[in-house]
N, C-alpha and C. Protein backbone atom coordinates (compact mmCIF):
# COMPACT_ATOMS: atom_id res chain seq x y z
N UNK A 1 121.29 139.55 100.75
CA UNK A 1 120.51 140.02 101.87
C UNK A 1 119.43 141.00 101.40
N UNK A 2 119.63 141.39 100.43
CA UNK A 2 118.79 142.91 100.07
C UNK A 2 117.68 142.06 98.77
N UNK A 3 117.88 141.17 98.53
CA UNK A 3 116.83 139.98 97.77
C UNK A 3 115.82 139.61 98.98
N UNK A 4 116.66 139.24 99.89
CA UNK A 4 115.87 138.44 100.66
C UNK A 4 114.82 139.82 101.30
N UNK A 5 115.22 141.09 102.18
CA UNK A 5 114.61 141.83 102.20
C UNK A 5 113.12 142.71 101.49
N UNK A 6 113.95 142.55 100.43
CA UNK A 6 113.10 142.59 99.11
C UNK A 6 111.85 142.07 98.67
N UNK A 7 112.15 140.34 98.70
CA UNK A 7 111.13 139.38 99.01
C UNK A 7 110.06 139.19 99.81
N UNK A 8 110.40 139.88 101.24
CA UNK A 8 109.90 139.77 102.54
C UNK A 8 109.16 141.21 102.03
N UNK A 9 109.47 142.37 102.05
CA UNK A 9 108.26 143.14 101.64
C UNK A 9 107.43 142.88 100.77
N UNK A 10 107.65 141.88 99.47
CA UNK A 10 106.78 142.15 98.41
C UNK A 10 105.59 141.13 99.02
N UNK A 11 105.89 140.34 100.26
CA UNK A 11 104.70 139.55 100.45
C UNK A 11 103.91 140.18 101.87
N UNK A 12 104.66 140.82 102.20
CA UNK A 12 103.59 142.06 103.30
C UNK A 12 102.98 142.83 102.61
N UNK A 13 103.33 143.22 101.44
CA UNK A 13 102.74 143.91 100.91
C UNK A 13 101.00 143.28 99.76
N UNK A 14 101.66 142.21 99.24
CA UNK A 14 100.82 141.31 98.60
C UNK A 14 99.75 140.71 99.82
N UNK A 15 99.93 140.41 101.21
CA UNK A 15 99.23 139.85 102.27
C UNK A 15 98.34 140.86 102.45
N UNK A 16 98.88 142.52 102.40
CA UNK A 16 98.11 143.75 102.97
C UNK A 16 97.06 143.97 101.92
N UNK A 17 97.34 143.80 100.85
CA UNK A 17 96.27 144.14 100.22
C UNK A 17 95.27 143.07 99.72
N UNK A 18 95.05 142.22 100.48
CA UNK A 18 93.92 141.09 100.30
C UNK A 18 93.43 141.50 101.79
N UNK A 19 93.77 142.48 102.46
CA UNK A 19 93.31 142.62 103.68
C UNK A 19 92.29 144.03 103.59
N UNK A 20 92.10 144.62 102.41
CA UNK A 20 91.87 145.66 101.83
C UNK A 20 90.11 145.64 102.32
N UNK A 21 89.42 147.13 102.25
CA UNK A 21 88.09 146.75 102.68
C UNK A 21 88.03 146.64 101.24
N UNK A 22 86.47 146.18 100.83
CA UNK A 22 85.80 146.21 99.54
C UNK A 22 84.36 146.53 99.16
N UNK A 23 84.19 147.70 100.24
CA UNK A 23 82.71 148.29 100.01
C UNK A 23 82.49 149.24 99.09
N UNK A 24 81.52 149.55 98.37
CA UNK A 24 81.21 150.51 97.67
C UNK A 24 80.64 151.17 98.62
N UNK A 25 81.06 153.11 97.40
CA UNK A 25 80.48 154.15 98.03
C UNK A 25 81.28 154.95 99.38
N UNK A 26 82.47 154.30 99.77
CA UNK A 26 83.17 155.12 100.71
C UNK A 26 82.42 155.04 102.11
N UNK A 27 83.14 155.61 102.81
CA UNK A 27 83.13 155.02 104.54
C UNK A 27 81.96 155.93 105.11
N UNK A 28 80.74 156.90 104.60
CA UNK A 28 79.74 157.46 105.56
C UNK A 28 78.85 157.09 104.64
N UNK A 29 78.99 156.23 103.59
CA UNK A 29 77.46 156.07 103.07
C UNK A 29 77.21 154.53 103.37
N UNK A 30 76.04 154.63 103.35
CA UNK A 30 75.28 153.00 103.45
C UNK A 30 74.53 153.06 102.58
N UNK A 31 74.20 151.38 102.13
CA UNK A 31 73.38 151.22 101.00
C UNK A 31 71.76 151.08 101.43
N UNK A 32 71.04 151.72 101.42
CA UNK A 32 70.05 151.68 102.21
C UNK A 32 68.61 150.38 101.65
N UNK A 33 68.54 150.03 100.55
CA UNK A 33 68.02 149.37 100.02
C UNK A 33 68.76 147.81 100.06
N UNK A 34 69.85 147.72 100.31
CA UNK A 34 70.55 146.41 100.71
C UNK A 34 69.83 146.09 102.45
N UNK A 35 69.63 146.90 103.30
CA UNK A 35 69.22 146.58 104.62
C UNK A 35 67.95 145.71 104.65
N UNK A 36 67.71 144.85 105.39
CA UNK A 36 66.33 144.15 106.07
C UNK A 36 65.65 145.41 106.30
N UNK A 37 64.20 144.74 105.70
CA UNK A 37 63.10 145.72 105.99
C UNK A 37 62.80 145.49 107.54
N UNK A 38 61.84 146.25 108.12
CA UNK A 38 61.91 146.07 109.65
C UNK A 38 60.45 145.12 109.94
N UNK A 39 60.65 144.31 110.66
CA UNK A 39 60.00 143.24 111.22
C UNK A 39 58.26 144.64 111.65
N UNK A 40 57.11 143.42 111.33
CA UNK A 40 56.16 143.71 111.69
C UNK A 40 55.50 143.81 113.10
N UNK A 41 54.25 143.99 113.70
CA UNK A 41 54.55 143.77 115.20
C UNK A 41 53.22 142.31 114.57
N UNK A 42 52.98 142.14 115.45
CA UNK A 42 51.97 140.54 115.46
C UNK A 42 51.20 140.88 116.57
N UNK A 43 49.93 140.11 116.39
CA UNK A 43 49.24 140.33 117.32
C UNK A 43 49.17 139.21 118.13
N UNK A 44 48.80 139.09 119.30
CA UNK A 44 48.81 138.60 120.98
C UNK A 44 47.65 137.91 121.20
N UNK A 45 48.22 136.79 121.53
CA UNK A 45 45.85 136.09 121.51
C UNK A 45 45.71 136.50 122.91
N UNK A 46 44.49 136.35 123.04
CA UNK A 46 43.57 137.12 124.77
C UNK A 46 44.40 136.21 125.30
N UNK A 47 44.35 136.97 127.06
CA UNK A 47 45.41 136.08 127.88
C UNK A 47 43.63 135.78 129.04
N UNK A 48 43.76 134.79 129.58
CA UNK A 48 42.66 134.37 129.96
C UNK A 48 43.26 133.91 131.57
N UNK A 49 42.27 134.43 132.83
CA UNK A 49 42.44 134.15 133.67
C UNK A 49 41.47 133.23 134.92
N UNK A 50 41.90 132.44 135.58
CA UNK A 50 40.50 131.70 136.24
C UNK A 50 41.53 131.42 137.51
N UNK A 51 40.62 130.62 138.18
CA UNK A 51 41.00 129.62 139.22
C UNK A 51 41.74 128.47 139.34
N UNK A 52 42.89 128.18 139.61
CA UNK A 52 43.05 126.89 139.84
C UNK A 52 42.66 126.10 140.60
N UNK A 53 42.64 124.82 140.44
CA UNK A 53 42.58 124.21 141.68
C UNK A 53 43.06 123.35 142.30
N UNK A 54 42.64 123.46 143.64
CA UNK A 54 43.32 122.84 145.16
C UNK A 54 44.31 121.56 145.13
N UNK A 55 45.37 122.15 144.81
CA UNK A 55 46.36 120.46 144.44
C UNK A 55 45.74 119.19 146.26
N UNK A 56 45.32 119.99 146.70
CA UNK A 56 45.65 118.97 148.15
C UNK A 56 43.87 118.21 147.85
N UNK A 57 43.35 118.83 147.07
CA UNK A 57 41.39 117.47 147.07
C UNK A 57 41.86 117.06 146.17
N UNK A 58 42.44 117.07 144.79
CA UNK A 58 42.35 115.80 143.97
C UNK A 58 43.89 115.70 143.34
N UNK A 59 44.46 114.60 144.32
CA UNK A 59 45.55 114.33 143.83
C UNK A 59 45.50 112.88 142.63
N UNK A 60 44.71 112.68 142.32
CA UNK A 60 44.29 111.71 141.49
C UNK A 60 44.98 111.63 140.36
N UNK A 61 45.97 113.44 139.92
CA UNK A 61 46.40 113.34 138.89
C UNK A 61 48.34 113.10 139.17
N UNK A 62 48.64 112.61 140.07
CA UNK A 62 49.57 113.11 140.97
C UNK A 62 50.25 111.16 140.68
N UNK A 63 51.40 110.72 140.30
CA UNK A 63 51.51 108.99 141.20
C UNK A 63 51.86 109.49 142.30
N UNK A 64 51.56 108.33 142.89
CA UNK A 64 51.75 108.18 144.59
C UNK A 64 53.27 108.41 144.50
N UNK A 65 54.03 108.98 145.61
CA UNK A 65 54.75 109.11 146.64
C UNK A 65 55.86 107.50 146.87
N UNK A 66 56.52 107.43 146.25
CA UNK A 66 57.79 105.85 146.64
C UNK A 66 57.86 105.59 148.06
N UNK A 67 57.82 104.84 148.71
CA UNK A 67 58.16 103.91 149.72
C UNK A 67 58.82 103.10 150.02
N UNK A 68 59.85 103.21 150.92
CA UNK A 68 61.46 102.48 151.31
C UNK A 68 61.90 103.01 150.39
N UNK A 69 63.34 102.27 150.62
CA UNK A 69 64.61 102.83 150.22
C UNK A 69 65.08 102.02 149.43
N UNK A 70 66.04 102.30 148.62
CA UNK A 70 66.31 101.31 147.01
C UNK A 70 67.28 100.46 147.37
N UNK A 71 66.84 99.35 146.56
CA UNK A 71 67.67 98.00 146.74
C UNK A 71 69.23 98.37 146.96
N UNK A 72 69.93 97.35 147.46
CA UNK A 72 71.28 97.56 147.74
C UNK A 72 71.77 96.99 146.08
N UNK A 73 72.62 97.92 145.55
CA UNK A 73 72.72 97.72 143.92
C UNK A 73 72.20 98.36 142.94
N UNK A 74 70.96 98.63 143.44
CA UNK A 74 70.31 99.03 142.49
C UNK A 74 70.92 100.89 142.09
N UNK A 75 70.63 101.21 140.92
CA UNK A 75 71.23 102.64 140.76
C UNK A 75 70.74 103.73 141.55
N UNK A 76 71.72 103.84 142.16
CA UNK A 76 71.22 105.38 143.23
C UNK A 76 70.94 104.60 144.57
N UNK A 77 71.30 103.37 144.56
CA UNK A 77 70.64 102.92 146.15
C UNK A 77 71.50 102.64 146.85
N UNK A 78 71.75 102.45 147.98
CA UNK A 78 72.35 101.97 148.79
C UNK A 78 72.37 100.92 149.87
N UNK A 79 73.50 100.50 150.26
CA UNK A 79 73.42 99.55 151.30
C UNK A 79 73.53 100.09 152.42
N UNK A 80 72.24 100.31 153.07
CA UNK A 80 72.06 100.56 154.44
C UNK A 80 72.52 100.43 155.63
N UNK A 81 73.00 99.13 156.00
CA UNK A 81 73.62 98.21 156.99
C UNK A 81 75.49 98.51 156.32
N UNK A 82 75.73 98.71 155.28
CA UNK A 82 77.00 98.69 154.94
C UNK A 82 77.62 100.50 155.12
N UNK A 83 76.77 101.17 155.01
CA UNK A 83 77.16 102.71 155.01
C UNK A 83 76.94 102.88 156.67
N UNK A 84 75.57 102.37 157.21
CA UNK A 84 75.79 102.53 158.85
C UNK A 84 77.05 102.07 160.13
N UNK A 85 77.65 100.96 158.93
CA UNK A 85 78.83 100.95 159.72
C UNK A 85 80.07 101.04 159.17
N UNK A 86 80.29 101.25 158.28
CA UNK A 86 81.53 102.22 157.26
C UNK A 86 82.18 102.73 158.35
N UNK A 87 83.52 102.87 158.27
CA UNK A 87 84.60 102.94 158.36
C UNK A 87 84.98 104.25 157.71
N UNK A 88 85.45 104.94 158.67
CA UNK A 88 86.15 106.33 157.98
C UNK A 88 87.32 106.47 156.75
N UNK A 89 87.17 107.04 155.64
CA UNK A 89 87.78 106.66 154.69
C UNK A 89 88.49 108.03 154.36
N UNK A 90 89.74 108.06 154.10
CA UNK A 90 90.07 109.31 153.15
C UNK A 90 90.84 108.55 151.77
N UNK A 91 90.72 109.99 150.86
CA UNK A 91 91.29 110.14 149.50
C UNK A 91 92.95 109.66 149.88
N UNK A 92 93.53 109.69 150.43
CA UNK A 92 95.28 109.47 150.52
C UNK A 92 95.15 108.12 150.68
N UNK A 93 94.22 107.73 151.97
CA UNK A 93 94.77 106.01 151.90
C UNK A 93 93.99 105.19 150.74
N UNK A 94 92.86 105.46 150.01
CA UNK A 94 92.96 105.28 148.91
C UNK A 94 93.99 104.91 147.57
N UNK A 95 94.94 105.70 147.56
CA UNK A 95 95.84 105.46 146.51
C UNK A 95 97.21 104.45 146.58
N UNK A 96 96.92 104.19 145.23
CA UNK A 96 97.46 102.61 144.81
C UNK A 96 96.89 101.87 144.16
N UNK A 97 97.44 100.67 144.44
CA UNK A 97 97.19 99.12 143.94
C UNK A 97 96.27 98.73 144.43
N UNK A 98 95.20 98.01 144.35
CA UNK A 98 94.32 97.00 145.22
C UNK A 98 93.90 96.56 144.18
N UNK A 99 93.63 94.61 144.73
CA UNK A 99 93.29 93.67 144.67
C UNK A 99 91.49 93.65 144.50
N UNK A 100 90.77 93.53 143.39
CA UNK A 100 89.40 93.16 142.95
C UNK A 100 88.73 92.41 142.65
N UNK A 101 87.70 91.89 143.38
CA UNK A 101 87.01 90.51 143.67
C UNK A 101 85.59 91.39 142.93
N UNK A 102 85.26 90.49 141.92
CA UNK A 102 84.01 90.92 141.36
C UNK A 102 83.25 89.88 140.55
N UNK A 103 82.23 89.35 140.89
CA UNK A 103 81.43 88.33 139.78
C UNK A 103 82.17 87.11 139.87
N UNK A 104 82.98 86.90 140.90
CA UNK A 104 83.62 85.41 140.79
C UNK A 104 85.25 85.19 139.94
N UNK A 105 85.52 86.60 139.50
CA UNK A 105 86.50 86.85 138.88
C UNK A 105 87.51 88.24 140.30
N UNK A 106 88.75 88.24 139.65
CA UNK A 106 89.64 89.09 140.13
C UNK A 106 90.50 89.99 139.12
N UNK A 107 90.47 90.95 139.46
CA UNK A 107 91.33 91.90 138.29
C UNK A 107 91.94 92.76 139.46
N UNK A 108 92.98 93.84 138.45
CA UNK A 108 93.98 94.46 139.78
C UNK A 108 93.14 95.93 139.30
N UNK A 109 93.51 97.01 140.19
CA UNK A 109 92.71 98.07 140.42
C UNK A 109 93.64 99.74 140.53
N UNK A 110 93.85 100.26 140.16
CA UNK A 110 95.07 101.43 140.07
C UNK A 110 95.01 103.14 140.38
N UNK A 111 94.48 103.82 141.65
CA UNK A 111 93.85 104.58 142.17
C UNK A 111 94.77 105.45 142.44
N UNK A 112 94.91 106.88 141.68
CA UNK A 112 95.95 107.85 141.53
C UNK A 112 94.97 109.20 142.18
N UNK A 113 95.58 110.45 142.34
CA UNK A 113 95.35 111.65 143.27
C UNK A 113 95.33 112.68 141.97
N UNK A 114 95.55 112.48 140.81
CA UNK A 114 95.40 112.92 139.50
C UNK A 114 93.70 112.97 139.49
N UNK A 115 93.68 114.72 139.21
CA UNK A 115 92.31 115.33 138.78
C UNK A 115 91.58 114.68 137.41
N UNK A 116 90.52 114.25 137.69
CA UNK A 116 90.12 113.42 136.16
C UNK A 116 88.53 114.07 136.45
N UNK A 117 87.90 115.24 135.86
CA UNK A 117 86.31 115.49 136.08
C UNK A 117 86.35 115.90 137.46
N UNK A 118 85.38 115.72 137.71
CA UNK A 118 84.82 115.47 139.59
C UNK A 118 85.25 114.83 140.02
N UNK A 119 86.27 113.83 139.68
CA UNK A 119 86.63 113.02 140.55
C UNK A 119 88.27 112.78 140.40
N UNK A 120 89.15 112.10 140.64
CA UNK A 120 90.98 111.26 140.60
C UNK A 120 90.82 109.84 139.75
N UNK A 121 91.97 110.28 138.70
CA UNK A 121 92.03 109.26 137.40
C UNK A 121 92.59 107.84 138.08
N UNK A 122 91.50 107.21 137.77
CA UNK A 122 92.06 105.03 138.21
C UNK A 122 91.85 104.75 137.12
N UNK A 123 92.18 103.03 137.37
CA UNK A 123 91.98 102.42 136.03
C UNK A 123 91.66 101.06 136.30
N UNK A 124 91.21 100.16 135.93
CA UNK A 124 91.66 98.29 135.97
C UNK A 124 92.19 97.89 134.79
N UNK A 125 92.63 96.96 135.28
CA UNK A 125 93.57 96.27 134.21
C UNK A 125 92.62 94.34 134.71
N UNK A 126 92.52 93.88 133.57
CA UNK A 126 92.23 92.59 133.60
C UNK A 126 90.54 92.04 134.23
N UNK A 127 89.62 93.50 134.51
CA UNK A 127 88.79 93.33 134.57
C UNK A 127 87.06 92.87 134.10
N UNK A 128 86.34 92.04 134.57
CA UNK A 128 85.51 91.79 133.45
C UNK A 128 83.73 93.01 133.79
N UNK A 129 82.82 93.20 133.20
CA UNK A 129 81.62 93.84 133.42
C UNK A 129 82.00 94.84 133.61
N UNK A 130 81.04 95.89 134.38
CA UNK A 130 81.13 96.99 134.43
C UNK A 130 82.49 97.84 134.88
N UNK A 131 83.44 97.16 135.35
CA UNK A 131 84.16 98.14 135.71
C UNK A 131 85.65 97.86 135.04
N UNK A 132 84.86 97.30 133.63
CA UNK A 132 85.90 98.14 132.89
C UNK A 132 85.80 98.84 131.98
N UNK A 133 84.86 99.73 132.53
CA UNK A 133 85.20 101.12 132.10
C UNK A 133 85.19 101.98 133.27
N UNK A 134 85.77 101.73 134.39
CA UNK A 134 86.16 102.40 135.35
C UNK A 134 87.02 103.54 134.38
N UNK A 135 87.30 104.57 135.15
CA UNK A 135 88.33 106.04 134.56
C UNK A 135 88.48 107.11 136.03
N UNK A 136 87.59 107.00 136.78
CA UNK A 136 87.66 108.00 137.73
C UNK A 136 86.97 107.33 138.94
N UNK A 137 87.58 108.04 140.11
CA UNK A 137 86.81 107.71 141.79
C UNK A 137 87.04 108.57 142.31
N UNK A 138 85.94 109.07 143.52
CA UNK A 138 86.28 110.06 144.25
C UNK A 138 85.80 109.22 145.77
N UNK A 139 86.02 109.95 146.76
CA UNK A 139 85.27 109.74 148.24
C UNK A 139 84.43 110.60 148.55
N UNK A 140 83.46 110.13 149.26
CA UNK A 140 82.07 110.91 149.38
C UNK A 140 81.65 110.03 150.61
N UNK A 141 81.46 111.17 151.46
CA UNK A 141 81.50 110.79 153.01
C UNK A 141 82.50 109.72 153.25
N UNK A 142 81.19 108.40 153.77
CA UNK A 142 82.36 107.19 153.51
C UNK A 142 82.05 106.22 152.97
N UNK A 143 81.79 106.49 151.87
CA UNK A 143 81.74 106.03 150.62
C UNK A 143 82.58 106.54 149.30
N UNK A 144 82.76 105.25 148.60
CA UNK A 144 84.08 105.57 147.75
C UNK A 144 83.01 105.17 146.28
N UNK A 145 83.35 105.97 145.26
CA UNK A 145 82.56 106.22 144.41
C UNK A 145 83.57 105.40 142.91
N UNK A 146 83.40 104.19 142.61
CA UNK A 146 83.70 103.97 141.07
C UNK A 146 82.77 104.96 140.03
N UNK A 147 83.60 105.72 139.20
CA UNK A 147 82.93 106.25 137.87
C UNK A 147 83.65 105.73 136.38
N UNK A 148 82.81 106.06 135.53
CA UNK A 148 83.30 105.36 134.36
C UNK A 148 84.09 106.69 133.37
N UNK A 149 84.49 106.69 132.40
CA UNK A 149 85.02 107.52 131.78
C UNK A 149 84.39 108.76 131.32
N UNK A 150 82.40 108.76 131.53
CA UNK A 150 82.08 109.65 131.66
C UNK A 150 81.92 110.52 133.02
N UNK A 151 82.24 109.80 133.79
CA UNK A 151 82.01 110.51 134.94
C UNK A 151 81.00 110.02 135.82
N UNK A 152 80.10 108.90 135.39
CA UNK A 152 78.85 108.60 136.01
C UNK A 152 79.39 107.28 136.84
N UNK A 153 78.62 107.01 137.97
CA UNK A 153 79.24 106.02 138.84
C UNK A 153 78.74 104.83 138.14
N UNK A 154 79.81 103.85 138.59
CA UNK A 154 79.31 102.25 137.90
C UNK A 154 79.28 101.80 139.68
N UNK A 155 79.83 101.73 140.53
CA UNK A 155 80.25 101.25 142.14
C UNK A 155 80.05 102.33 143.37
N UNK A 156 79.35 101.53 144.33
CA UNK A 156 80.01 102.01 145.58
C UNK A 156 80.73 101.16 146.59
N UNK A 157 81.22 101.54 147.35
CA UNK A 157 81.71 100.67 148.22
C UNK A 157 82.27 101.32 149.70
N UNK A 158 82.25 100.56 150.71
CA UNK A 158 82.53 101.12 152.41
C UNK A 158 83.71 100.36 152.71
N UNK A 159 84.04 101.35 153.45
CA UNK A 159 85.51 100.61 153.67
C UNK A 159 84.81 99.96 155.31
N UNK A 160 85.40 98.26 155.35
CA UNK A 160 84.87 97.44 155.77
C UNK A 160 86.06 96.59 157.25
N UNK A 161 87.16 97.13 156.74
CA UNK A 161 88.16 96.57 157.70
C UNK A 161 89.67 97.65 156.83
N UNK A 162 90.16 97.29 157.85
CA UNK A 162 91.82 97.97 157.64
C UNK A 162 92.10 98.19 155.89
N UNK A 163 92.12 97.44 155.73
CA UNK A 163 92.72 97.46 154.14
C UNK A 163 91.25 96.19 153.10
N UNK A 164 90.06 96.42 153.55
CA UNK A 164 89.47 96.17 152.55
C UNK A 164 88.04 97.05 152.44
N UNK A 165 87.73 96.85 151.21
CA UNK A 165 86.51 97.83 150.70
C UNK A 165 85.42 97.24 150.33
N UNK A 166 83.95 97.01 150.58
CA UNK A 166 82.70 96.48 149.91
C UNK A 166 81.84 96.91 149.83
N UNK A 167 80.91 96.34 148.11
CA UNK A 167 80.25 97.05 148.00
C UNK A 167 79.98 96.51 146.55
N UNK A 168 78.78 97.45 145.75
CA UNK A 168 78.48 96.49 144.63
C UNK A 168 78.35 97.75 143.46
N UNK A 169 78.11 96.94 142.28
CA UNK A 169 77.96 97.87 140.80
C UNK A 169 76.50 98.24 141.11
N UNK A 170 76.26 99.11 139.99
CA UNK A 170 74.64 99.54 139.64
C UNK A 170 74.04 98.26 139.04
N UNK A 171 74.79 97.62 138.34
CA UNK A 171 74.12 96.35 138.80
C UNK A 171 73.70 95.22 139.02
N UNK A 172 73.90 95.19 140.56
CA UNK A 172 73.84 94.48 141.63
C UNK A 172 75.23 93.78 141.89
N UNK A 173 75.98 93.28 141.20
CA UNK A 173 77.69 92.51 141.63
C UNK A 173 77.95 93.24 142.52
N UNK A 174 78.64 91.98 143.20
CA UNK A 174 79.67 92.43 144.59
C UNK A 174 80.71 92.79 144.10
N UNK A 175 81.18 93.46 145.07
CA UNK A 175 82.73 93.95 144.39
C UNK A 175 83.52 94.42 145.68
N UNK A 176 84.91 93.53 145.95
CA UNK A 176 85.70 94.21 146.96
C UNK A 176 87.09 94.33 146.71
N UNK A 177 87.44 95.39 147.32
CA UNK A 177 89.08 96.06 147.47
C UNK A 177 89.37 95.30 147.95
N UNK A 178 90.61 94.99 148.17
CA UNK A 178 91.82 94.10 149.31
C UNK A 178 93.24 94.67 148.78
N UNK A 179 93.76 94.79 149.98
CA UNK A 179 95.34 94.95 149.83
C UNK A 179 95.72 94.17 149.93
C-alpha cells in the first residue's frame, strides 16, 4: 500500500512540475523589447458629399417589380385553390404511418413528434426522387411542410379529406398522404 502511495505522489509530483511557469526575469518584470511596436495612425482619404438622386424619376436602374403568384410546385409557390380550401390540420393527427403516392410510384411514410431542427423527425422507406431525403416535417398554418435532412423543404401539402393529404415537391410531382 505504501508503494502504491508512493507511486501516486511521484507522478503528481512529476505532472506538477511540467505545469511550472517558464519566464525569465521573475513575476514584475517584462521584457520590453520582446513587445509589438505600436501600430502607426494612417491617413483618411477626403470624404466627399453631394446629392443623390430621386429613386422615384429614374427607375431605369431598378428590374421591374414580379407579377402573379408562383407556379403551383414551383419553389416557394403555392397552390392557391389547394391552401384556399385546406382543411384544418394539427401536428398530433399527423403522426404515424401513411401511405405515399408520388410520380406514379408508392412508398410508406413515418411521421414522429420527435424534435429534429425546426421541425419533428420522419422518414420514408421505399421512396423514389425527392423525398428521399425527407428527415423532418412540421405544420404551418394548414399546410404540412416535407423537409430534407437539412432542414429545407422538398413538399407541401393540404390536408384534402379525413385522412388524406395533397400536394407537390419543389419540383413540380404530385404527392399524396393516405391512411
Amino acid at each position: 500500500m505504501r508503494v502504491f502511495h508512493a507511486a501516486a505522489g511521484l507522478v503528481i509530483v512529476l505532472a506538477l512540475t511540467g505545469c511550472q511557469r517558464t519566464s525569465f526575469g521573475g513575476f514584475g518584470s517584462q521584457d520590453v523589447s520582446a513587445a509589438p511596436a505600436p501600430l502607426q495612425a494612417q491617413p483618411v482619404p477626403s470624404v466627399s458629399s453631394g446629392q443623390l438622386p430621386d429613386p422615384t424619376t429614374s427607375t431605369s436602374q431598378f428590374p421591374s417589380a414580379p407579377t402573379g403568384t408562383p407556379a403551383a410546385g414551383a419553389p416557394g409557390g403555392t397552390d392557391v385553390a389547394a391552401a384556399s380550401s385546406a382543411l384544418d390540420v394539427t401536428k398530433e393527427s399527423m403522426v404515424g404511418n401513411w401511405r405515399v403516392s408520388s410520380a406514379g410510384s408508392s412508398c410508406d411514410m413515418f411521421l414522429t413528434l420527435t424534435n429534429l431542427g425546426s421541425g419533428s423527425r420522419g422518414g420514408t422507406r421505399g421512396c423514389a426522387g425527392e423525398l428521399t431525403a425527407m428527415g423532418s416535417w412540421e405544420v404551418a398554418g394548414k399546410q404540412v411542410v416535407l423537409k430534407d435532412r437539412s432542414g429545407n423543404p422538398i413538399a407541401r401539402l393540404y390536408k384534402t379529406a379525413d385522412a388524406r393529404f395533397d400536394g407537390s415537391t419543389n419540383g413540380g410531382q404530385p404527392v399524396s398522404l393516405s391512411r
